[in-house]
N, C-alpha and C. Protein backbone atom coordinates (compact mmCIF):
# COMPACT_ATOMS: atom_id res chain seq x y z
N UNK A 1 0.82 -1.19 0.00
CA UNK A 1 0.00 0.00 0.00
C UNK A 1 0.87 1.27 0.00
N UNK A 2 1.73 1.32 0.94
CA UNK A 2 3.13 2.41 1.38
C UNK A 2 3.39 2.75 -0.47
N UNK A 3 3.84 1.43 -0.90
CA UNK A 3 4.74 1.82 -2.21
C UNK A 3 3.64 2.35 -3.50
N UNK A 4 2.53 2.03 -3.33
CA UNK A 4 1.31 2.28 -4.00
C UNK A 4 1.39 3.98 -4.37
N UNK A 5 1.12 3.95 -2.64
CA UNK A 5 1.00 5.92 -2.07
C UNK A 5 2.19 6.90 -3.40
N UNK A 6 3.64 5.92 -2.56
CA UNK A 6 4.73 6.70 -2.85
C UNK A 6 4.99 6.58 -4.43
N UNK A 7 4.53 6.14 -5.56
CA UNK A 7 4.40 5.58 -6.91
C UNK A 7 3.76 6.86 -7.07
N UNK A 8 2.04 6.46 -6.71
CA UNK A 8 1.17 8.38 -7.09
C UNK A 8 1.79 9.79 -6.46
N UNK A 9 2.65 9.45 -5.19
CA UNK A 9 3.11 11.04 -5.37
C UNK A 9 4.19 11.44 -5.84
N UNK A 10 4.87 10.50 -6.19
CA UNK A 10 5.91 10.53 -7.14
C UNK A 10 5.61 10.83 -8.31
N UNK A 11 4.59 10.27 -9.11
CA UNK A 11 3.84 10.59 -10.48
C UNK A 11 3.21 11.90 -10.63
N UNK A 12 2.56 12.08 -9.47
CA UNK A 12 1.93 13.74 -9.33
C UNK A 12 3.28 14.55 -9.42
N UNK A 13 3.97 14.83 -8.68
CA UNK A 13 5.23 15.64 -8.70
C UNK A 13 5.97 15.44 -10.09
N UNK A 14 6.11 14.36 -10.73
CA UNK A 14 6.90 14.71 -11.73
C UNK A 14 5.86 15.20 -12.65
N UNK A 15 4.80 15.18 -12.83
CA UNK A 15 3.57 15.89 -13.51
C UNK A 15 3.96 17.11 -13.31
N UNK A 16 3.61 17.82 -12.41
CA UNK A 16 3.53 18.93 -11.92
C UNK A 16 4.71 19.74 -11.86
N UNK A 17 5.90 18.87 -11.88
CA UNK A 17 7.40 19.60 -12.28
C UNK A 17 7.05 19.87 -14.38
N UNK A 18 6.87 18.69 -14.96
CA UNK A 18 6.62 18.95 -16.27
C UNK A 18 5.82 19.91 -16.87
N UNK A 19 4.50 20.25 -16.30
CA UNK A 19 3.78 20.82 -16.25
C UNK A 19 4.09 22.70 -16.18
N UNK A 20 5.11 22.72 -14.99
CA UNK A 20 5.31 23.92 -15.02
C UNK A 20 6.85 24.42 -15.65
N UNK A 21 7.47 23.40 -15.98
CA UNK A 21 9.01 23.09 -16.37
C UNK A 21 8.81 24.15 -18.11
N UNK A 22 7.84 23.37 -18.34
CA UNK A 22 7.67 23.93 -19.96
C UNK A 22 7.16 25.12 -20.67
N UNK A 23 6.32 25.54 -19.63
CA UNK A 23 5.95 27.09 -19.77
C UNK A 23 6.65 28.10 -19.22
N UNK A 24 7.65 27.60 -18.39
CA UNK A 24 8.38 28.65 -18.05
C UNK A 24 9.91 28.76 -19.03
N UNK A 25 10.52 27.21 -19.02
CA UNK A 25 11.05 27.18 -20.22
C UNK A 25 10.65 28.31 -21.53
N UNK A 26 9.99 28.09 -22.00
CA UNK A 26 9.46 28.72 -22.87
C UNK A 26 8.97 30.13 -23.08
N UNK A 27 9.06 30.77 -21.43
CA UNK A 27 8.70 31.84 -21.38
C UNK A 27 10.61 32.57 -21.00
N UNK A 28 11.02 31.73 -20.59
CA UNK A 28 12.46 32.24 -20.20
C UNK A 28 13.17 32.05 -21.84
N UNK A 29 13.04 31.60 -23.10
CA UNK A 29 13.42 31.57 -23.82
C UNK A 29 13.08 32.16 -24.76
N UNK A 30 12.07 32.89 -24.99
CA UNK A 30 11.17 34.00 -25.15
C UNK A 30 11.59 35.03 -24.83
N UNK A 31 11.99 35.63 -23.25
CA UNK A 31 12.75 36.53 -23.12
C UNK A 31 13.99 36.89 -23.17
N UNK A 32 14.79 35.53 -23.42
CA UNK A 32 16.27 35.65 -24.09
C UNK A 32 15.95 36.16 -25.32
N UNK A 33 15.49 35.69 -25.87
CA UNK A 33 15.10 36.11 -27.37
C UNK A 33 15.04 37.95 -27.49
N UNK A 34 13.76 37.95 -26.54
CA UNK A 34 13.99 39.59 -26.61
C UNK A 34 14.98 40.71 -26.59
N UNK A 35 15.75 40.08 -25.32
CA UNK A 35 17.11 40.63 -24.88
C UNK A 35 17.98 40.68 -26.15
N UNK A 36 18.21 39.51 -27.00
CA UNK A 36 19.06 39.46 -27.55
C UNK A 36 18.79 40.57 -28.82
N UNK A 37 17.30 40.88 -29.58
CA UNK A 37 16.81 41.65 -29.87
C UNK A 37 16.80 42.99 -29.91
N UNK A 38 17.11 43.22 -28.35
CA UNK A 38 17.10 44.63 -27.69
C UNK A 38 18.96 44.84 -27.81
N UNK A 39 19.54 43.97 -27.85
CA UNK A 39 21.14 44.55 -28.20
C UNK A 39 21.29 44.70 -29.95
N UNK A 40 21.22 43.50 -30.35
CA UNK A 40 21.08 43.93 -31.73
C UNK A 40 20.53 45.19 -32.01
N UNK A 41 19.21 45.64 -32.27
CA UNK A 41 18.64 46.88 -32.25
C UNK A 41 19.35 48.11 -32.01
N UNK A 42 19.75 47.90 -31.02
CA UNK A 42 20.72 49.30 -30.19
C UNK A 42 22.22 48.73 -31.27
N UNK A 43 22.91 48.23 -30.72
CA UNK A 43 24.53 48.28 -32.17
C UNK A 43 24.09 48.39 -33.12
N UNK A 44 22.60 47.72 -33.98
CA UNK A 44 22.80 48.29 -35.59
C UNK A 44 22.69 49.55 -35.36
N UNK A 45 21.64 50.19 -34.30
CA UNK A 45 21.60 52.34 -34.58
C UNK A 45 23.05 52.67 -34.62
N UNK A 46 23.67 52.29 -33.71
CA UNK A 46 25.10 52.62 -33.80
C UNK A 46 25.78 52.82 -34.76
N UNK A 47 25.44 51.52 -35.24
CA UNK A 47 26.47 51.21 -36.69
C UNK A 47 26.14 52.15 -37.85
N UNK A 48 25.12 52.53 -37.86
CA UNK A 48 24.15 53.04 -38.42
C UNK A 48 24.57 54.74 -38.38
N UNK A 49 24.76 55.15 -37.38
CA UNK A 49 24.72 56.42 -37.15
C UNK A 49 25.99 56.34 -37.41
N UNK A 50 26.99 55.72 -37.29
CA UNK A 50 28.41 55.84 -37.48
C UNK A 50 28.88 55.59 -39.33
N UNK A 51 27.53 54.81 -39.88
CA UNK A 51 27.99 55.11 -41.29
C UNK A 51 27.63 56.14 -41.80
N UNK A 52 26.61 56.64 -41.29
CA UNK A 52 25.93 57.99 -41.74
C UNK A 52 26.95 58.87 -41.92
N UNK A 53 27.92 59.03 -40.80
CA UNK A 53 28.54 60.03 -40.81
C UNK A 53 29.97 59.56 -41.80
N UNK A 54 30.09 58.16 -41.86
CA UNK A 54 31.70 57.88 -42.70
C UNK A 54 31.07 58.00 -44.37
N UNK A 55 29.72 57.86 -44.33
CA UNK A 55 29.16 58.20 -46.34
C UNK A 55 29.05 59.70 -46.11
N UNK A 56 28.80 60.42 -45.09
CA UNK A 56 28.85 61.63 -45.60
C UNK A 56 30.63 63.02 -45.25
N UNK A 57 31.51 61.99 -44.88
CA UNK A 57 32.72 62.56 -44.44
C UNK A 57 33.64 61.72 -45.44
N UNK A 58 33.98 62.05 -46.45
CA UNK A 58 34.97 61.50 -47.20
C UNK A 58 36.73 61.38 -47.38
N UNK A 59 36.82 61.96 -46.58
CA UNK A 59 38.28 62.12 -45.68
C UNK A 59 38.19 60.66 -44.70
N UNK A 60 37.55 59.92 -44.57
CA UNK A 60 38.03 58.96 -43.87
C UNK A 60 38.87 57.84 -44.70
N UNK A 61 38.57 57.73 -45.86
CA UNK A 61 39.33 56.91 -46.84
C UNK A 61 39.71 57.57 -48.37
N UNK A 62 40.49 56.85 -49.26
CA UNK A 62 40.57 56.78 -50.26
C UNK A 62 39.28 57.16 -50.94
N UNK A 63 38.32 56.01 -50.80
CA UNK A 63 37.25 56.03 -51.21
C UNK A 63 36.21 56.00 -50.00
N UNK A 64 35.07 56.45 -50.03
CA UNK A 64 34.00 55.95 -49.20
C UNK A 64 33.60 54.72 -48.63
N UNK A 65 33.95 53.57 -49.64
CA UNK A 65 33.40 52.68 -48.74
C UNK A 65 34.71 51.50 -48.63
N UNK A 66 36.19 52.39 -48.85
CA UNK A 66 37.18 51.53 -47.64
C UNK A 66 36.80 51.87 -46.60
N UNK A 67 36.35 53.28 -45.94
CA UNK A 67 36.22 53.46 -44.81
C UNK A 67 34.64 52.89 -43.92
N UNK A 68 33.82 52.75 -44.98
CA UNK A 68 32.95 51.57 -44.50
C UNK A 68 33.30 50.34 -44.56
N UNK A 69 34.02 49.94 -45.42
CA UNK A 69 34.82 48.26 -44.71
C UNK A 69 35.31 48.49 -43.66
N UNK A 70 36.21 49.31 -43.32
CA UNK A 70 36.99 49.27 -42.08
C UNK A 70 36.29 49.28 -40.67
N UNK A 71 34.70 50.26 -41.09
CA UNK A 71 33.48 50.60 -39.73
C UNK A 71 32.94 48.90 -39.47
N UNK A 72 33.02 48.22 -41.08
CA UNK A 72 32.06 46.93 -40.51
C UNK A 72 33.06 46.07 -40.10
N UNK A 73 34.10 46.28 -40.14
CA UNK A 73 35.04 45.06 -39.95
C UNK A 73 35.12 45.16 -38.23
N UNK A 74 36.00 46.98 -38.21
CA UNK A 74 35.79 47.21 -36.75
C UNK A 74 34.44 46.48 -35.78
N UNK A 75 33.01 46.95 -36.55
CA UNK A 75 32.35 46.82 -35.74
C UNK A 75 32.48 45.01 -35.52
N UNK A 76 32.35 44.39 -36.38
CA UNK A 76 32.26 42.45 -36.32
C UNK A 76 32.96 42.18 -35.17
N UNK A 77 34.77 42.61 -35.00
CA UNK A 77 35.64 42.69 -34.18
C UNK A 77 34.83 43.29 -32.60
N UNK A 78 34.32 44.47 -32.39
CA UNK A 78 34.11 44.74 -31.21
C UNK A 78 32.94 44.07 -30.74
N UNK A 79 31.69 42.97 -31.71
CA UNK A 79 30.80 43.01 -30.93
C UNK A 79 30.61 41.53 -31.15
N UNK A 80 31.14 41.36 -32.40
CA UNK A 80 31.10 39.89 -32.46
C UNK A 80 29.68 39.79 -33.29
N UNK A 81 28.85 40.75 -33.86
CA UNK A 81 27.84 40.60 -34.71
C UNK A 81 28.19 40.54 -36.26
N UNK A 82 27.44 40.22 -36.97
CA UNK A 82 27.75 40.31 -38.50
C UNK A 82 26.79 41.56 -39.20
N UNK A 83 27.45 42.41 -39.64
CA UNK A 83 26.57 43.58 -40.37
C UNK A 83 27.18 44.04 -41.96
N UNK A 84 26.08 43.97 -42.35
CA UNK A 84 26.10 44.41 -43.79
C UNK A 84 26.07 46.07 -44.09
N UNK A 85 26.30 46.82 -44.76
CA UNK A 85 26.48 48.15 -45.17
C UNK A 85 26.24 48.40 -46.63
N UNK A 86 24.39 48.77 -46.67
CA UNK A 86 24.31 48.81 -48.46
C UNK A 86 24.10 50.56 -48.36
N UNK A 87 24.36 50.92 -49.67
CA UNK A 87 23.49 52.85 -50.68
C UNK A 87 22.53 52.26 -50.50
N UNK A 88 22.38 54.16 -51.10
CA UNK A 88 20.54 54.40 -51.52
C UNK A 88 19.98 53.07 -52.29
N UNK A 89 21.16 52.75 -53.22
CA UNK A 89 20.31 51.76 -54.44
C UNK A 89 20.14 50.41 -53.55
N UNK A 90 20.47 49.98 -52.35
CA UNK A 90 20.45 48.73 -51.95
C UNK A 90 21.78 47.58 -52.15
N UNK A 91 23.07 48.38 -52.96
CA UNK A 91 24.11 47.80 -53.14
C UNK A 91 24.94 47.50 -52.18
N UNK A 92 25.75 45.97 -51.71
CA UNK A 92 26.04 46.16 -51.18
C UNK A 92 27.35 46.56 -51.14
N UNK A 93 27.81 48.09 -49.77
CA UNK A 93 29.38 48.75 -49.80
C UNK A 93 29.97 48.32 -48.91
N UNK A 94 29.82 47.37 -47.84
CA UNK A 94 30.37 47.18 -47.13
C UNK A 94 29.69 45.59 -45.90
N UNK A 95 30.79 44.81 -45.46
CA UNK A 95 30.40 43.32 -45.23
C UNK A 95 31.13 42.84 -44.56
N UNK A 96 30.95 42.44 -43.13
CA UNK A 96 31.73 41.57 -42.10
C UNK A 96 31.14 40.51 -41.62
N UNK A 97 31.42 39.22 -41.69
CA UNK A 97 30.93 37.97 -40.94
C UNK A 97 30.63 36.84 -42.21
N UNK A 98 30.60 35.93 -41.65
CA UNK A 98 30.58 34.58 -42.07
C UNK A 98 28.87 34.96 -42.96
N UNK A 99 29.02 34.28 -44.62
CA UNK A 99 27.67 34.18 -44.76
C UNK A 99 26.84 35.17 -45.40
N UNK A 100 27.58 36.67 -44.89
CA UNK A 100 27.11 38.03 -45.30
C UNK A 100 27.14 38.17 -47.17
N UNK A 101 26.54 38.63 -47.82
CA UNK A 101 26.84 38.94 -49.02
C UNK A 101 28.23 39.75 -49.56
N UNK A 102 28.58 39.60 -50.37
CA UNK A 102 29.68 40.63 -51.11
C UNK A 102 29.23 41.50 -51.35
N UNK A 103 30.59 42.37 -51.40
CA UNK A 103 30.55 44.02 -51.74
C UNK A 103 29.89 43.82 -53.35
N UNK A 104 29.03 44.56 -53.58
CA UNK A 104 29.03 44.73 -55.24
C UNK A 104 27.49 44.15 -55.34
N UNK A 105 26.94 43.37 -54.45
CA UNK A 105 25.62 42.57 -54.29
C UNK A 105 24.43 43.82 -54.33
N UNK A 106 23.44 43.19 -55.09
CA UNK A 106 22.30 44.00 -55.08
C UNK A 106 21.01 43.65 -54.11
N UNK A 107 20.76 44.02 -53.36
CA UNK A 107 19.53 43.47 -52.33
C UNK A 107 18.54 44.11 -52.24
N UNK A 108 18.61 44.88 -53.52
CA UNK A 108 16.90 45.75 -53.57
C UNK A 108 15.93 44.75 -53.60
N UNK A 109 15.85 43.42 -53.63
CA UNK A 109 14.67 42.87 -53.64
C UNK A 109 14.22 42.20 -51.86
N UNK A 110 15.11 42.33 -51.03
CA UNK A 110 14.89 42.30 -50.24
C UNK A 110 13.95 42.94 -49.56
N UNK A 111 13.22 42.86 -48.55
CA UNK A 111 12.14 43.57 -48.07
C UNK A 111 12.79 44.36 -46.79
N UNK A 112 13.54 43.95 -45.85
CA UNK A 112 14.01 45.00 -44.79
C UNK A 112 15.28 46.07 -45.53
N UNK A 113 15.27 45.76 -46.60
CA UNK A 113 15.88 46.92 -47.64
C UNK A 113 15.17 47.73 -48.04
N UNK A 114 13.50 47.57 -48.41
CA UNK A 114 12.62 48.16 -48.63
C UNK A 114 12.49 49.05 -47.56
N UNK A 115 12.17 48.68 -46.94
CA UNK A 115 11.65 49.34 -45.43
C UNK A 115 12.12 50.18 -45.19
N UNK A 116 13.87 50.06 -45.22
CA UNK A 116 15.01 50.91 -44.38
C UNK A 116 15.08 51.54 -45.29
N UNK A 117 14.79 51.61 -46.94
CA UNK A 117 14.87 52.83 -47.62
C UNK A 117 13.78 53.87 -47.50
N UNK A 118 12.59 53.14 -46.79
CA UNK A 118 11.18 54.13 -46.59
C UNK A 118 11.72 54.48 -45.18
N UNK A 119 12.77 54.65 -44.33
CA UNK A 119 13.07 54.98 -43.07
C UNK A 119 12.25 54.10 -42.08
N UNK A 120 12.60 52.89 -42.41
CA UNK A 120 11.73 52.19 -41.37
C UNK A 120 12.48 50.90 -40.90
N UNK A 121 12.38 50.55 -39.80
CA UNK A 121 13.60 49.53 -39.03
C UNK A 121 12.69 48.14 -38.98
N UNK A 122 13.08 47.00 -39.68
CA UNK A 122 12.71 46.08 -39.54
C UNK A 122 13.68 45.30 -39.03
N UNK A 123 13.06 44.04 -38.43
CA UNK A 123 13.76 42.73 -37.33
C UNK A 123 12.95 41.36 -37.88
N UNK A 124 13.56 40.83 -37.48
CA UNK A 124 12.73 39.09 -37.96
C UNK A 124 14.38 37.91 -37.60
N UNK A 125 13.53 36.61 -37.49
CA UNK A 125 14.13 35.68 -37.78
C UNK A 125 15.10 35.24 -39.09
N UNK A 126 15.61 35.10 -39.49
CA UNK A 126 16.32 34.25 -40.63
C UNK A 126 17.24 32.88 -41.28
N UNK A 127 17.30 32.37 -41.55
CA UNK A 127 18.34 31.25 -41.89
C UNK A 127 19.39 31.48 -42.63
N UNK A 128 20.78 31.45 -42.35
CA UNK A 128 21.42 31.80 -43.22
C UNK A 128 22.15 30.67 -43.17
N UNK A 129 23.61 30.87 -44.03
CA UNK A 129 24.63 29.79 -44.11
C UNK A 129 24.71 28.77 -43.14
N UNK A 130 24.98 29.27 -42.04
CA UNK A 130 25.71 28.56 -40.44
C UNK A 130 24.45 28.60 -39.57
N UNK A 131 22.97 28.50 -39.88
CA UNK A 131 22.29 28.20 -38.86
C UNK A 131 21.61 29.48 -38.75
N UNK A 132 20.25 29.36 -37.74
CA UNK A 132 19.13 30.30 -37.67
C UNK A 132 19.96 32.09 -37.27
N UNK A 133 19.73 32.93 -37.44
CA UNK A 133 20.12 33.90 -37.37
C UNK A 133 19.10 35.34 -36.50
N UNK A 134 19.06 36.14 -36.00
CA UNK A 134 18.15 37.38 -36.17
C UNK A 134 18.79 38.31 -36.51
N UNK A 135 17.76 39.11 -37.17
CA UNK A 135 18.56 40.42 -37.91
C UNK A 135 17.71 41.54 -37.82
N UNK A 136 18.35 42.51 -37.57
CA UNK A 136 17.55 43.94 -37.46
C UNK A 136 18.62 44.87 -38.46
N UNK A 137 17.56 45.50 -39.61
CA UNK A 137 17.82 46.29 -40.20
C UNK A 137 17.40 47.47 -39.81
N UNK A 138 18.07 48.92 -40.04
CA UNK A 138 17.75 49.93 -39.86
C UNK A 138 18.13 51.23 -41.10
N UNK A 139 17.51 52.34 -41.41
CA UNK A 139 17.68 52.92 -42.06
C UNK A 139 19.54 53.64 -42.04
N UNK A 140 19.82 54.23 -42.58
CA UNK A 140 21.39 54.84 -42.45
C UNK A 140 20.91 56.46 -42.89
N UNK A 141 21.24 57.41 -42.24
CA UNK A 141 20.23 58.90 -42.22
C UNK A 141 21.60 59.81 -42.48
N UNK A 142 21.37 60.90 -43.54
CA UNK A 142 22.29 61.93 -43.38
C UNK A 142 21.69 63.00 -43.99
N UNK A 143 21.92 63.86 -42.90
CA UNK A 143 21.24 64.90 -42.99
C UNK A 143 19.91 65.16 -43.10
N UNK A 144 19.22 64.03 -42.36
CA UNK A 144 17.70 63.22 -42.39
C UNK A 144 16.82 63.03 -43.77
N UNK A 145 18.05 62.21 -44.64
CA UNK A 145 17.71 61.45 -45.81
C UNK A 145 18.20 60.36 -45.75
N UNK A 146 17.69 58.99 -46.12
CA UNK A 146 17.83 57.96 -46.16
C UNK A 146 19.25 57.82 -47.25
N UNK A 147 20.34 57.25 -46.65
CA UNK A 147 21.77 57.64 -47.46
C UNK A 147 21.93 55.90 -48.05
N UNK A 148 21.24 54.73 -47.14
CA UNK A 148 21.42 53.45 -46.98
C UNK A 148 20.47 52.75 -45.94
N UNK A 149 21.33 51.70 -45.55
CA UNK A 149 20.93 50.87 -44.53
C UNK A 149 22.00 49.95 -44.16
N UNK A 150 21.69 49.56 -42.84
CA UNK A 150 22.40 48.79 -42.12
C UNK A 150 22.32 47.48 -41.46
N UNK A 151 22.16 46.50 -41.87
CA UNK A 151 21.82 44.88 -41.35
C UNK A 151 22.91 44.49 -40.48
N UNK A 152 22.55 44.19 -38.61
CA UNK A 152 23.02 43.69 -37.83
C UNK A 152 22.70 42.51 -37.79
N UNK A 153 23.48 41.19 -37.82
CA UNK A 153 22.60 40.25 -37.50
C UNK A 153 23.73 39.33 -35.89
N UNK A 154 23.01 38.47 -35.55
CA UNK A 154 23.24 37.77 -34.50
C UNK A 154 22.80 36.15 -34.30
N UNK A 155 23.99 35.61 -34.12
CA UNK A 155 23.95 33.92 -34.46
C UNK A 155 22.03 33.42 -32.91
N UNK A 156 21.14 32.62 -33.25
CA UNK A 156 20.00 32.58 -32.37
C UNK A 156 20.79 30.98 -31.41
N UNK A 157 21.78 30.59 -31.82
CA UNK A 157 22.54 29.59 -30.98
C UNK A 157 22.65 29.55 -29.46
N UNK A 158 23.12 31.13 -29.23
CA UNK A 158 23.10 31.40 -27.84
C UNK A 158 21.99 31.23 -27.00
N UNK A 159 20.48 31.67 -27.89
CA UNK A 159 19.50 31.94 -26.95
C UNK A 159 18.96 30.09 -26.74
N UNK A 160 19.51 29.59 -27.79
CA UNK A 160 18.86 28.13 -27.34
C UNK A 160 19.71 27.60 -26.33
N UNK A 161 21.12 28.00 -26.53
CA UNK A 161 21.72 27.04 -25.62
C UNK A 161 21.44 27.68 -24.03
N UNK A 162 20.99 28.76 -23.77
CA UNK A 162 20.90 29.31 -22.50
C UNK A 162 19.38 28.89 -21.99
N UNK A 163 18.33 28.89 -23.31
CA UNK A 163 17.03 27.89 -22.97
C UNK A 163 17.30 26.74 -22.31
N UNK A 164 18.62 25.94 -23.26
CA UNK A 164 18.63 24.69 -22.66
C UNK A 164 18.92 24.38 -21.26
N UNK A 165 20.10 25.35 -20.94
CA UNK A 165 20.75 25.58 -19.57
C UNK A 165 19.71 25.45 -18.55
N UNK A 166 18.61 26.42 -18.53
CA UNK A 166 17.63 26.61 -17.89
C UNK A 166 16.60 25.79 -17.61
């Protein structure tokens, strides 16, 4: 009878651990997600505001967009994100990280290219080369005209493996 008892409250409890194991899971991985979101977001403005000013200061290079290679390379190096650097036309001038397109690439058919040329910041999921990705694009502004755009993206590896942790 004893082992009967201790069988059902053993079964209830691991119920009730499962039960609440998975929605919180899920809610704690959810808000990694966000977080990770909320940094991306903030370094692409950065990056962003910092090309603004290297397309409209031409003394930083030879040409304009060595000195945007050098902003995306810098930036890959300090943050460990991958960001793209396209013009007005959607070309791309500039490219750091595994996966990213080449200089010379056209991505006007892209849609957060669309956007960021109507001054508007789009984010989403993606798949790229090496596995799921997020990416937040943002407009690139000079002199509050749309000069480009700027694609931060960030490997989504971390937020699973810290789900898993949890």
């Amino acid at each position: 009878m004893r082992r009967r008892l201790l069988i059902s409250y053993l079964s209830l409890l691991l119920f009730v651990l499962l039960a609440l194991e998975l929605p919180l899971g899920l809610s704690f991985a959810n808000a990694e997600h966000r977080h990770l979101a909320s940094q991306v977001q903030t370094d692409a403005y950065a990056l962003a505001l910092r090309a603004g000013e290297a397309m409209a200061d031409s003394t930083l290079a030879a040409t304009p967009t060595d000195g945007l290679d050098r902003l995306a390379r810098s930036f890959r190096h300090q943050t460990g994100l991958r960001a793209v650097i396209v013009d007005a036309g959607s070309v791309v001038v500039a490219a750091a990280g595994a996966g990213e397109p080449p200089v010379g690439q056209d991505l006007g058919g892209r849609p957060e290219m669309a956007a960021a040329a109507r001054g508007r910041q789009s984010s989403g999921d993606r798949t790229a080369g090496d596995g799921d990705v997020l990416s937040v694009t943002v407009p690139v502004l000079s002199n509050d005209a749309s000069v480009g755009a700027v694609r931060v993206s960030a490997s989504l590896t971390v937020v699973t493996e810290r789900a898993r942790e949890h």
